[in-house]
Protein backbone atom coordinates (compact mmCIF):
# COMPACT_ATOMS: atom_id res chain seq x y z
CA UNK A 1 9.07 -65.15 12.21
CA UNK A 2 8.23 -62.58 15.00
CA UNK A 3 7.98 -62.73 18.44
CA UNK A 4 3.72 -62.13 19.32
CA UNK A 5 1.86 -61.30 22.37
CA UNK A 6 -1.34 -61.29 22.84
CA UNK A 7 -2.75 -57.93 24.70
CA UNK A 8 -6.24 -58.95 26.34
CA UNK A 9 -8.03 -56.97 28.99
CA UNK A 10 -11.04 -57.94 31.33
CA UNK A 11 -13.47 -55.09 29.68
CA UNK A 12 -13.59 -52.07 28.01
CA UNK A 13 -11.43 -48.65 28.64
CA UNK A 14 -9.05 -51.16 30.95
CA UNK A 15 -5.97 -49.57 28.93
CA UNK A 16 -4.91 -51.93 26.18
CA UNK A 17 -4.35 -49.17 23.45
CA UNK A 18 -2.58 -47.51 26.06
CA UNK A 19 -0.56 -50.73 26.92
CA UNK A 20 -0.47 -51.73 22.87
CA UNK A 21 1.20 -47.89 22.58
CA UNK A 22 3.74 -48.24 25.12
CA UNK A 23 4.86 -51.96 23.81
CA UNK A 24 5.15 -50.61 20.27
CA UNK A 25 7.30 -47.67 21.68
CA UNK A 26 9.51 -49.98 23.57
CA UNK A 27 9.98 -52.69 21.65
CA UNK A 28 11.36 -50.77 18.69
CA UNK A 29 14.12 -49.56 20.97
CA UNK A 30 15.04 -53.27 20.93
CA UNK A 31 13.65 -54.70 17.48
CA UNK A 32 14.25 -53.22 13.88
CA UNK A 33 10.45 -54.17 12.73
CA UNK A 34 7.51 -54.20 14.71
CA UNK A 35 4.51 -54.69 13.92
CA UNK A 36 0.72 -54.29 15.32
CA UNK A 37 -2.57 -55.89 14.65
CA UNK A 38 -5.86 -55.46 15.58
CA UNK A 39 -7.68 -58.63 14.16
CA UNK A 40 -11.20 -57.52 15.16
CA UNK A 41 -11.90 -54.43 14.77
CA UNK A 42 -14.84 -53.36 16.35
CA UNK A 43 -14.76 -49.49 15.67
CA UNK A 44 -14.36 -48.93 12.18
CA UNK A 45 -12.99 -45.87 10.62
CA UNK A 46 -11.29 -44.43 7.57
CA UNK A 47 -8.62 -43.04 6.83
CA UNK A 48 -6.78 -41.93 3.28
CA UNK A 49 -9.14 -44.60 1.76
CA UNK A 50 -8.87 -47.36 3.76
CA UNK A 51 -11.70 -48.71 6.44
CA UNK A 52 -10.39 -49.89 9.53
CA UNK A 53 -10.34 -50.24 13.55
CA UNK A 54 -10.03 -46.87 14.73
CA UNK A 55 -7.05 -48.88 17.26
CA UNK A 56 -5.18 -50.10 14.10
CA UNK A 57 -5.58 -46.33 12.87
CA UNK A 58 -3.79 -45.19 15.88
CA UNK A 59 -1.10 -47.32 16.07
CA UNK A 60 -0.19 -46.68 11.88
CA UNK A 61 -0.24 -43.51 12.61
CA UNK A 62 1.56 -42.42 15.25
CA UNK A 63 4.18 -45.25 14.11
CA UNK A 64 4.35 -44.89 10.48
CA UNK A 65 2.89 -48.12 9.35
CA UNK A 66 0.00 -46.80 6.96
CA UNK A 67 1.58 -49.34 4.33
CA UNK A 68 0.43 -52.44 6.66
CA UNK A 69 -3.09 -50.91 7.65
CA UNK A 70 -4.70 -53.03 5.53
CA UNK A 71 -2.97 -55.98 7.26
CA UNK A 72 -3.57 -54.52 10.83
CA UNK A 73 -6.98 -54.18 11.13
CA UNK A 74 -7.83 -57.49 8.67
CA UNK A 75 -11.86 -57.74 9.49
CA UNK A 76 -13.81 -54.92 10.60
CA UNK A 77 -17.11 -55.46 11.96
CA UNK A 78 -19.97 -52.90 10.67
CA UNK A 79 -23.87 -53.57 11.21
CA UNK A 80 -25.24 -56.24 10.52
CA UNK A 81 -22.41 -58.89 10.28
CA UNK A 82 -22.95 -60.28 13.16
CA UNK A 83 -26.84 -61.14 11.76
CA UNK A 84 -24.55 -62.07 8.34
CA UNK A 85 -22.57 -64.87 9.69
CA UNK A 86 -25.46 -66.10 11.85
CA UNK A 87 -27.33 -66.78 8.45
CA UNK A 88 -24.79 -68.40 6.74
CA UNK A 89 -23.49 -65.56 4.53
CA UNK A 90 -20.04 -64.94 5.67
CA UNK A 91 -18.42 -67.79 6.97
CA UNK A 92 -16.82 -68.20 10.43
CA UNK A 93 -14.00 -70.00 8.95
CA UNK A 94 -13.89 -67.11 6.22
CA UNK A 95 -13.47 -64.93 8.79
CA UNK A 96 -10.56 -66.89 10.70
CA UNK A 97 -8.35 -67.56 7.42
CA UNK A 98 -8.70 -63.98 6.78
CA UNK A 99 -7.20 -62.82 10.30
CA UNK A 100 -4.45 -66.05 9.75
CA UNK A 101 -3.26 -64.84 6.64
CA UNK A 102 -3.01 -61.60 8.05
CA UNK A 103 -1.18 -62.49 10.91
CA UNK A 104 1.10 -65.10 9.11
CA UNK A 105 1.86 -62.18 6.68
CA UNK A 106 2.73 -59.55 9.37
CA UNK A 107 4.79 -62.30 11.79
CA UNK A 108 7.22 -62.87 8.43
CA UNK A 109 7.84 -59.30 7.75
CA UNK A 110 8.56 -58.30 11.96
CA UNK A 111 10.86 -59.38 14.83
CA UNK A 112 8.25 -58.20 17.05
CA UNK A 113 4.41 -58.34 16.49
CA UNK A 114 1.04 -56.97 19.17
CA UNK A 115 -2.06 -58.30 18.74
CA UNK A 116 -4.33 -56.48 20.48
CA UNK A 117 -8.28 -57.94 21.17
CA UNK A 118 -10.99 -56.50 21.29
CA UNK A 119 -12.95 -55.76 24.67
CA UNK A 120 -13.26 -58.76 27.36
CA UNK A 121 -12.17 -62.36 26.51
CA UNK A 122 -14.81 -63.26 24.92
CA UNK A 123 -15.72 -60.05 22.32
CA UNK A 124 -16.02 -61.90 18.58
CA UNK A 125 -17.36 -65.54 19.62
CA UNK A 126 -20.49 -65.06 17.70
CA UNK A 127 -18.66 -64.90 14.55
CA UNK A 128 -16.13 -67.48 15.77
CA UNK A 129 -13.37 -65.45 16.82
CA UNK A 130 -13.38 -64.62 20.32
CA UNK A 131 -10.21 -63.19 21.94
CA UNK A 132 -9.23 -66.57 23.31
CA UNK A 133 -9.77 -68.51 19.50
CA UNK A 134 -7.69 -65.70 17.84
CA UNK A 135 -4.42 -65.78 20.51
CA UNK A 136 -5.07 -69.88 20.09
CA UNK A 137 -4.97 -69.45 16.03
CA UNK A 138 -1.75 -66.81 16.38
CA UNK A 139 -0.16 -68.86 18.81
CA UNK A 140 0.70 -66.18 21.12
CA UNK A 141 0.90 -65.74 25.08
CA UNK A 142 -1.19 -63.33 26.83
CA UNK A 143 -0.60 -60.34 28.81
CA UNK A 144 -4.17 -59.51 29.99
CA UNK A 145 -4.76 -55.47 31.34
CA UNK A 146 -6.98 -54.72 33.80
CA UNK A 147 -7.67 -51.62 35.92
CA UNK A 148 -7.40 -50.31 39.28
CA UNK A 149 -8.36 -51.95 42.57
CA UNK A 150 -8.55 -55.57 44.30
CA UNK A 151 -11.50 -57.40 44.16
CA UNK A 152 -13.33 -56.43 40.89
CA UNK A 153 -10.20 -56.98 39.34
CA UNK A 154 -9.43 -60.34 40.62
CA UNK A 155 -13.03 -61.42 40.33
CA UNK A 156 -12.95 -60.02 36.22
CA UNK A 157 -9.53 -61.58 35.42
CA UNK A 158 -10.57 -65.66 36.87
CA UNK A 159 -13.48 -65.01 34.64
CA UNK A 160 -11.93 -63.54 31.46
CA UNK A 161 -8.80 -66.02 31.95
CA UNK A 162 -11.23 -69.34 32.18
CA UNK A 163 -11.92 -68.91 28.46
CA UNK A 164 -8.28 -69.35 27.67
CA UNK A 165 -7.61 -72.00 29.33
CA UNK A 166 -10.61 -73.43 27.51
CA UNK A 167 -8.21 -72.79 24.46
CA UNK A 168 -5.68 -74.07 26.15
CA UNK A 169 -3.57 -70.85 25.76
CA UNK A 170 -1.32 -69.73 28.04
CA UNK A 171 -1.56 -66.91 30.20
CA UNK A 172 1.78 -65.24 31.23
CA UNK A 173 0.58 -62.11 33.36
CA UNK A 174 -2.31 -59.82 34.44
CA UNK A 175 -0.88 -55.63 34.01
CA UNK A 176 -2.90 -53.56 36.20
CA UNK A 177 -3.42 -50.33 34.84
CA UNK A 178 -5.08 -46.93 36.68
CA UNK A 179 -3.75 -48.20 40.16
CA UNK A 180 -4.39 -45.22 42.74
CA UNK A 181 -0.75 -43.90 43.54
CA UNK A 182 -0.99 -43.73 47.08
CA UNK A 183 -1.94 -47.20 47.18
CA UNK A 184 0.51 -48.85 44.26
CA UNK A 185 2.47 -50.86 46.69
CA UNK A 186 -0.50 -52.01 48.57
CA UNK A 187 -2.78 -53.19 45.65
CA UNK A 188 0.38 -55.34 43.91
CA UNK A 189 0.93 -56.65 46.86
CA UNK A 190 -2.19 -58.21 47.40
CA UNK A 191 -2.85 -59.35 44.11
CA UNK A 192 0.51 -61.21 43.89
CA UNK A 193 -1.24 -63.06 46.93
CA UNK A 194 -4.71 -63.16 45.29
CA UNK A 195 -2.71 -64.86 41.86
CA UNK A 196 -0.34 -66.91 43.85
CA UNK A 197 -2.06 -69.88 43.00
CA UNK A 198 -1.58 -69.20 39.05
CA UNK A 199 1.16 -69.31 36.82
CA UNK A 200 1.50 -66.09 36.17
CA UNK A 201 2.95 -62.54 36.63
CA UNK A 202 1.30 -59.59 37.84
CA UNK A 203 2.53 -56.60 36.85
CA UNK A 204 2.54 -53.12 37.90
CA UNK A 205 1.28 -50.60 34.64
CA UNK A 206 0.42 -46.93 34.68
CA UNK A 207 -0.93 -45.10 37.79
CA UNK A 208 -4.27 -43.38 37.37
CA UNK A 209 -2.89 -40.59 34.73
CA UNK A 210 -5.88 -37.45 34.58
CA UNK A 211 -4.43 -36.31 31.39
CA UNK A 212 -4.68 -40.05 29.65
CA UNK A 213 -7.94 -40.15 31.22
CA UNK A 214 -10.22 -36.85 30.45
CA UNK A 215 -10.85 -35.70 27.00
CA UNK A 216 -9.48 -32.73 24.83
CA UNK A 217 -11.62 -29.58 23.63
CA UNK A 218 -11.52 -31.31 20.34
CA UNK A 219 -12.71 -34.74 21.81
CA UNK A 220 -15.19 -32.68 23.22
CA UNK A 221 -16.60 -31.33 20.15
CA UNK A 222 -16.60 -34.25 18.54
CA UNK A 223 -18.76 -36.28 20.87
CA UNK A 224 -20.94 -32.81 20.35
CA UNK A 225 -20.65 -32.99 16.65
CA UNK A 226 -20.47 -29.31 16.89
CA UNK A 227 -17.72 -26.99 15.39
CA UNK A 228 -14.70 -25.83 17.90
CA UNK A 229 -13.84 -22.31 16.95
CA UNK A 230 -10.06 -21.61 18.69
CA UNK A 231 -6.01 -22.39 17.32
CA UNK A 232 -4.95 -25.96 16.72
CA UNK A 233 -3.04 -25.96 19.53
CA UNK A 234 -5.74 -25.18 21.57
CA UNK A 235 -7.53 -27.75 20.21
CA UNK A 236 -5.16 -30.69 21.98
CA UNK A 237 -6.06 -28.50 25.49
CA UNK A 238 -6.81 -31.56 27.88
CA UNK A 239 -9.74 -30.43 30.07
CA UNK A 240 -9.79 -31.73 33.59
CA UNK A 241 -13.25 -30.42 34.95
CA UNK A 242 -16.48 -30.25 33.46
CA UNK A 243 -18.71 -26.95 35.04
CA UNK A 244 -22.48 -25.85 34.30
CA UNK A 245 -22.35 -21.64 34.76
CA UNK A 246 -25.59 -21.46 36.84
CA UNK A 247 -24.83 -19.26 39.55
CA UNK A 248 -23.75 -16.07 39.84
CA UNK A 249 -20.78 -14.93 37.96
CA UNK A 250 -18.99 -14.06 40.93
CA UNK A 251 -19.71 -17.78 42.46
CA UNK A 252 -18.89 -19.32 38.65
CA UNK A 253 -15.44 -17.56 38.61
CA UNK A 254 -14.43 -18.48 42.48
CA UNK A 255 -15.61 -22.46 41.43
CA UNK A 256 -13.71 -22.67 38.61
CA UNK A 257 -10.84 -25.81 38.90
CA UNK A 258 -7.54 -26.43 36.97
CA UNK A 259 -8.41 -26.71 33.09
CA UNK A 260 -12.18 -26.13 33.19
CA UNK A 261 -14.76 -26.23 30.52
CA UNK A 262 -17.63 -24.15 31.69
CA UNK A 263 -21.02 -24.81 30.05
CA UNK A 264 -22.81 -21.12 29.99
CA UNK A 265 -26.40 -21.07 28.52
CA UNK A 266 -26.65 -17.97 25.53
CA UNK A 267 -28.89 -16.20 27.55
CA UNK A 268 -26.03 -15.22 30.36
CA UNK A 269 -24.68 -12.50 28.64
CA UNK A 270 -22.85 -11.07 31.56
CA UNK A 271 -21.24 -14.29 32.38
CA UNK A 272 -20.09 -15.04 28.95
CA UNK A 273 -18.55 -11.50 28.90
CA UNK A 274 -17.03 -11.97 32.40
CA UNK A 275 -15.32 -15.30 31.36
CA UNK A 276 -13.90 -14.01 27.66
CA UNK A 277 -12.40 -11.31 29.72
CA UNK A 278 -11.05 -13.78 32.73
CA UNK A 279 -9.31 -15.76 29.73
CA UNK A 280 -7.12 -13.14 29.15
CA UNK A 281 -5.52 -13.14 32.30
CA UNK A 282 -2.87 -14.82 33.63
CA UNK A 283 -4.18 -16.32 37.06
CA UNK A 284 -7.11 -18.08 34.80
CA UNK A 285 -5.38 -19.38 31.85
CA UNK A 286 -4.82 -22.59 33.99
CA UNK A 287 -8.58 -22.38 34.96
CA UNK A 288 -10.17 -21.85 32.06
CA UNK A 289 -10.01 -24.30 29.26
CA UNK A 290 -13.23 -22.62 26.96
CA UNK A 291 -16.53 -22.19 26.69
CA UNK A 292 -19.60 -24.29 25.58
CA UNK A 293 -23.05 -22.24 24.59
CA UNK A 294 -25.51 -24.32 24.65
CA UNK A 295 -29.83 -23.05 23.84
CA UNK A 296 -30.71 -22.22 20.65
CA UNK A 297 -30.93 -18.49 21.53
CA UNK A 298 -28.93 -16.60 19.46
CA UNK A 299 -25.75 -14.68 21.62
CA UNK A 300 -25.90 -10.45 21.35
CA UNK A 301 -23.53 -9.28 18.68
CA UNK A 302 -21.45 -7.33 21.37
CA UNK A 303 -21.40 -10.37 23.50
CA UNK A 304 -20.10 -12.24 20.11
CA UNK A 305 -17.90 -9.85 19.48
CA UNK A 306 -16.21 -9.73 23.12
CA UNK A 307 -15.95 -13.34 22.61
CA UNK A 308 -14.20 -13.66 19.74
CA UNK A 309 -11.63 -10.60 20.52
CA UNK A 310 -10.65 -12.56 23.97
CA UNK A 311 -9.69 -15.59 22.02
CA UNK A 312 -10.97 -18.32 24.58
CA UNK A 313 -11.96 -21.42 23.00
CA UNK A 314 -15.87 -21.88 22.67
CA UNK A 315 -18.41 -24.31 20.58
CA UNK A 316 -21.96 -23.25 20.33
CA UNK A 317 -24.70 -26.51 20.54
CA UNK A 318 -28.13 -26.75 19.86
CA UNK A 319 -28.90 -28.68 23.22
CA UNK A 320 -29.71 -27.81 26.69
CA UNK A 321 -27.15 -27.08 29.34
CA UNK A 322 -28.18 -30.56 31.17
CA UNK A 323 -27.63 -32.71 27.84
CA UNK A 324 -24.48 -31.12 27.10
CA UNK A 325 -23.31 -32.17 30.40
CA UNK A 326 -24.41 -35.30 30.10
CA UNK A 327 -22.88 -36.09 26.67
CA UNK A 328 -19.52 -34.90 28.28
CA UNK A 329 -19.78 -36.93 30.73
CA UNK A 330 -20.61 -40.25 29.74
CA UNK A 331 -17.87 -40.39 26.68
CA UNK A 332 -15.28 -42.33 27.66
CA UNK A 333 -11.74 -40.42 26.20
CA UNK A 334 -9.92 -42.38 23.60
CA UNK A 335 -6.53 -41.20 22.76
CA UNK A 336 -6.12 -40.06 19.03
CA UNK A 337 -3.23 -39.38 16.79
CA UNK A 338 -3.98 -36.15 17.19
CA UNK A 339 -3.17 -36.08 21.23
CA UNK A 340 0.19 -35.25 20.83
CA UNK A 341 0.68 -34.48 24.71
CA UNK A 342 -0.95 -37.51 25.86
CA UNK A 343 1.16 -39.80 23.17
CA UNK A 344 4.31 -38.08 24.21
CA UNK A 345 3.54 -38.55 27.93
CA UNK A 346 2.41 -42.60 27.48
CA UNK A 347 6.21 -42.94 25.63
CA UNK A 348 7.38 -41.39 28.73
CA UNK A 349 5.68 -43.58 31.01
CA UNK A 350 6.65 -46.39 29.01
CA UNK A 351 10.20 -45.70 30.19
CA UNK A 352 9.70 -45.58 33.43
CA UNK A 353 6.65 -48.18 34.30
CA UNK A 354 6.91 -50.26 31.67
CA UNK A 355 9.58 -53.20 32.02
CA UNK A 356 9.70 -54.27 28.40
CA UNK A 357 12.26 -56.65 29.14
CA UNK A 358 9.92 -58.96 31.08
CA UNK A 359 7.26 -58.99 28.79
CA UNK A 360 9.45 -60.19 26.01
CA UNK A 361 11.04 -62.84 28.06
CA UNK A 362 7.13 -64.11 28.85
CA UNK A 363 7.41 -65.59 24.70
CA UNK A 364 8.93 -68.66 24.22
């Protein structure tokens, strides 16, 4: 039977794919099988056939285990099941036997098994399995991830963590992920104190990492549900600054940051010439990321043509400038099989953040 921990987190976009991705990456330096599980799957998706968490998806893929998918991601919640339990026509304890066998199967075929939640502690208790009831039924210790700071953090783990010890499951450490660099030191150090009291370990994850944490072109488009026109590789650009083109194209070109995706309306016809030329040097191919045209205004044909001879990366969307912006802005990244950069850099970090070694000695 495998060795399991439970990954749990205090909220949303805390890191635990990140942290599930790093595990997986390390522990097979140690253990021949390991395997991954995401028992609630919140954000269903499919792939070669098969619905499943978009998490689980991840994990198969960048790991090679699209033979287990169907075990990984063993209930995934669409509309309306939440309403279909409440009246009695799926069954909580339906639900639970179907994550146990799945579990049960996947802990006899690996030395090593992650089960990820979903969310905060408590994500699933409507239809009976809550983070907490799931790491009871798989009989795993937690590792619960958290992000940056002092006192939210404190203040969001006591809360998450009183659920489990409802459960009477045992919590072996709180990873902090997103910790401000310049203040690593400081912020473990005071939240060993603020956790003395608890039998735990707190742990120092990833430092804030812009790359894990902003969005590639093709994220971008995406979100837009608009078509991306540049190379693949291109595609996986991670862009670090979002910038609306609204004053002059002198002032646009002199505000321009490292890896910047400049929003220019299809009316600006000398700045959308100005930056398809700029693209093409060398001193902006760090600043310039690509191009979003938003209006429904069609672009001149020279301006088109200028455009698509320069090469720069650009999506056309039927929105205004503002909503583009907006859209950008409040999508939270999520790293994809596709991010080959960002994958390659969180096995990297792995290595040097992540101390595998007391993690695995947390299971009994």
């Amino acid at each position: 039977m495998a060795r399991k921990i439970f990954i749990a987190a205090t909220g949303q976009n805390s890191g635990k794919t990140t942290t599930s991705l790093s595990l997986m990456h390390m522990a097979m330096k140690k253990y021949a099988r390991v395997g991954f599980i995401k028992p609630i799957g919140p954000k269903p998706s499919a792939h070669e056939g098969i619905v499943a968490d978009k998490d689980a998806i991840l994990i198969a893929r960048v790991f090679g285990l699209e033979a287990d998918l169907p075990l990984m991601s063993p209930y995934v919640l669409h509309p309306g099941d939440t309403k279909r339990v409440l009246n009695g026509e799926v069954s909580r304890a339906q639900i639970q036997a179907q994550i146990a066998d799945a579990i049960d199967k996947l802990s006899r075929k690996n030395d090593f098994l992650i089960i990820e939640g979903a969310g905060h502690s408590g994500v699933g208790s409507v239809i009976g399995c809550s983070n907490a009831q799931i790491a009871k039924l798989a009989n795993a210790p937690v590792m619960m991830v958290t992000g940056g700071g002092l006192g939210n953090v404190v203040d969001a783990a006591w809360m998450n963590m009183a659920l489990f010890e409802k459960e009477q499951v045992p919590i072996k450490a709180i990873l902090v992920n997103k910790i401000i660099p310049s203040k690593r030191e400081q912020t473990l150090h005071y939240l060993e104190l603020a956790f003395a009291d608890a039998s735990l370990d707190v742990i120092g994850g990833y430092n804030y990492q812009p790359i894990l944490a902003n969005p590639t072109l093709s994220r971008i488009a995406g979100v837009l549900d608009i078509e991306l026109h540049c190379t693949e590789e291109e595609s996986r650009r991670i862009v670090h600054n979002i910038q609306i083109g609204a004053a002059s194209t002198q002032r646009v070109a002199g505000l321009l940051k490292d890896s910047t995706l400049l929003i220019v309306n299809s009316s600006r016809d000398e700045l959308l010439v100005t930056m398809a030329n700029l693209y093409k040097l060398p001193e902006y191919s760090n600043k310039l990321a690509g191009i979003i045209i938003p209006g429904v205004g069609p672009i001149s044909s020279i301006t088109q043509r200028i455009i698509e001879s320069s090469g720069i990366p650009y999506m056309r969307a039927g929105r205004t400038s503002t909503k583009v912006f907006e859209m950008v802005k409040e999508d939270v990244s999520k790293v994809v099989a596709e991010d080959l950069e960002k994958i390659v850099l969180i096995k990297q970090l792995a290595e040097q953040r992540l101390d595998f070694s007391k993690i695995d000695s947390f299971i009994d």
